[in-house]
N, C-alpha and C. Protein backbone atom coordinates (compact mmCIF):
# COMPACT_ATOMS: atom_id res chain seq x y z
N UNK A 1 110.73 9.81 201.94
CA UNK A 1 109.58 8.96 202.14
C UNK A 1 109.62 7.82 201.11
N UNK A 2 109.30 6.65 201.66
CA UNK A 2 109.31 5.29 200.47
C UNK A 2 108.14 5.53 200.06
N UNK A 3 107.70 4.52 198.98
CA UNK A 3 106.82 4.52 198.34
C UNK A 3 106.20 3.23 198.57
N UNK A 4 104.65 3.23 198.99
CA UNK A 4 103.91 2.74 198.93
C UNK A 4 103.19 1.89 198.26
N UNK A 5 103.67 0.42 197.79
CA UNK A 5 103.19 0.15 196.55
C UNK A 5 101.93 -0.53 197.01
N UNK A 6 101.63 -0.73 198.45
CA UNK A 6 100.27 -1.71 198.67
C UNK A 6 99.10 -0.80 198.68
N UNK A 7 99.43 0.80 198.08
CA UNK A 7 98.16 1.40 197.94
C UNK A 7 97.54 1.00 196.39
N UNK A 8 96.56 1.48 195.89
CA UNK A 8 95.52 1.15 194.98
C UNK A 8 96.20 1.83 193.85
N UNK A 9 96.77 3.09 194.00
CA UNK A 9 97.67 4.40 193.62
C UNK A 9 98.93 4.16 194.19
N UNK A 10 99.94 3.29 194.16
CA UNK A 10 101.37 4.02 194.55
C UNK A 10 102.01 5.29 194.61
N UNK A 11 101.98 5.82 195.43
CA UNK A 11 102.58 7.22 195.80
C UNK A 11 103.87 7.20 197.07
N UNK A 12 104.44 8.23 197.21
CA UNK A 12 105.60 8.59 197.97
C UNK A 12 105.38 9.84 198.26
N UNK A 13 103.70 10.25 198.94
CA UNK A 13 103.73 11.63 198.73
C UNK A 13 102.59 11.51 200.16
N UNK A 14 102.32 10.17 200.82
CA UNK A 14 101.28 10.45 201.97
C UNK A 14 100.17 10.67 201.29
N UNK A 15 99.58 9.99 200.10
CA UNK A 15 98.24 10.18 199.80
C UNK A 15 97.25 9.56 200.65
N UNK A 16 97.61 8.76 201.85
CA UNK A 16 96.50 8.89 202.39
C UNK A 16 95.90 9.43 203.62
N UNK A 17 96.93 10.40 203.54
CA UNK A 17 96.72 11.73 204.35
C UNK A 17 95.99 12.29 203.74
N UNK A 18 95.41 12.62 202.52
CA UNK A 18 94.35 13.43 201.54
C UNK A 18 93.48 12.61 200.99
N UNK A 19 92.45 12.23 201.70
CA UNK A 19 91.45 11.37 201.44
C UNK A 19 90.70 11.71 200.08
N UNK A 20 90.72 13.33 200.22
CA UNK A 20 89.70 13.87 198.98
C UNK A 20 90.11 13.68 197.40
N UNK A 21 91.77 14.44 197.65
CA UNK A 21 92.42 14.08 196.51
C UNK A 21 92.89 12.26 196.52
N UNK A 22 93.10 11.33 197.07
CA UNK A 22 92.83 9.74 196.95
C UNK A 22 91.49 9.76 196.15
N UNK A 23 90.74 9.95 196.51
CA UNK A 23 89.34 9.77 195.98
C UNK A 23 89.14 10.07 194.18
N UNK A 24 89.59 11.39 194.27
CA UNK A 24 89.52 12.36 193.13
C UNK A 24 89.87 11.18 191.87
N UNK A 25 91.61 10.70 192.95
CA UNK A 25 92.66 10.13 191.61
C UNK A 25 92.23 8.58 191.37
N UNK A 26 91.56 8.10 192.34
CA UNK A 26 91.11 6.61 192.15
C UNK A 26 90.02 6.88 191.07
N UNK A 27 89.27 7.73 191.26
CA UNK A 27 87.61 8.26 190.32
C UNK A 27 88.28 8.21 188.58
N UNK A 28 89.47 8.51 188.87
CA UNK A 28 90.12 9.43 187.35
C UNK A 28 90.81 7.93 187.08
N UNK A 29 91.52 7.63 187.70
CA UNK A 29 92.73 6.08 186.82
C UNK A 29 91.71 5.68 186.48
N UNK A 30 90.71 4.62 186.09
CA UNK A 30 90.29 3.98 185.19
C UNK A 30 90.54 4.09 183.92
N UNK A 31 89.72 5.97 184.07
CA UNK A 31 89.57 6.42 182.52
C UNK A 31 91.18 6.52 181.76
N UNK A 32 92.41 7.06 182.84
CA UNK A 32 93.50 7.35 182.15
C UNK A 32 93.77 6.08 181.79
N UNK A 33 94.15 4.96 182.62
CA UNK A 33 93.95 3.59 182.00
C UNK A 33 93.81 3.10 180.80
N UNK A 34 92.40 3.54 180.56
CA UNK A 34 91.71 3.08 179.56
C UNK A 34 92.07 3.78 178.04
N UNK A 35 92.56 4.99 178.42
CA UNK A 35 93.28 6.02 177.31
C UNK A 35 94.80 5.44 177.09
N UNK A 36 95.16 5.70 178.21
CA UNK A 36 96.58 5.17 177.60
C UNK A 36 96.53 3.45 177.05
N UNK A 37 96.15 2.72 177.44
CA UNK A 37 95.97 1.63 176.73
C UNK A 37 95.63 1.58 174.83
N UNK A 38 94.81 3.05 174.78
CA UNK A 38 94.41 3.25 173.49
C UNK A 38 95.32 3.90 172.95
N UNK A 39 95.93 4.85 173.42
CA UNK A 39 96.54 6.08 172.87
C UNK A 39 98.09 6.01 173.08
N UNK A 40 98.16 5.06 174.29
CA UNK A 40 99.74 5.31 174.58
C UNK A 40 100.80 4.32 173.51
N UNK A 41 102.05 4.17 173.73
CA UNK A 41 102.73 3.48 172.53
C UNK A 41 102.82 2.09 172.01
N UNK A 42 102.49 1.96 171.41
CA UNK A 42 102.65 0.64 170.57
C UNK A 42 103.68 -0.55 171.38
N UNK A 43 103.37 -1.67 171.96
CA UNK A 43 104.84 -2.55 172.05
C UNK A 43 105.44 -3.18 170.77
């Protein structure tokens, strides 16, 4: 399966066959976002 990059989430896994879990992971990226921006590595 290719990967999808015109979703919101790029996946290669038919996420939008699982509306609930889409939902779940769109609800959640912000915050990981917003962490790794803080927490993740230095450029």
């Amino acid at each position: 399966m290719a990967i999808d990059y015109n979703e919101r989430i790029p996946n290669n896994v038919a996420l939008a066959d699982n509306r609930r879990l889409q939902r779940a992971l769109e609800a959640w990226q912000p915050g990981f976002l917003d962490w790794w921006n803080e927490m993740g590595p230095e450029e």
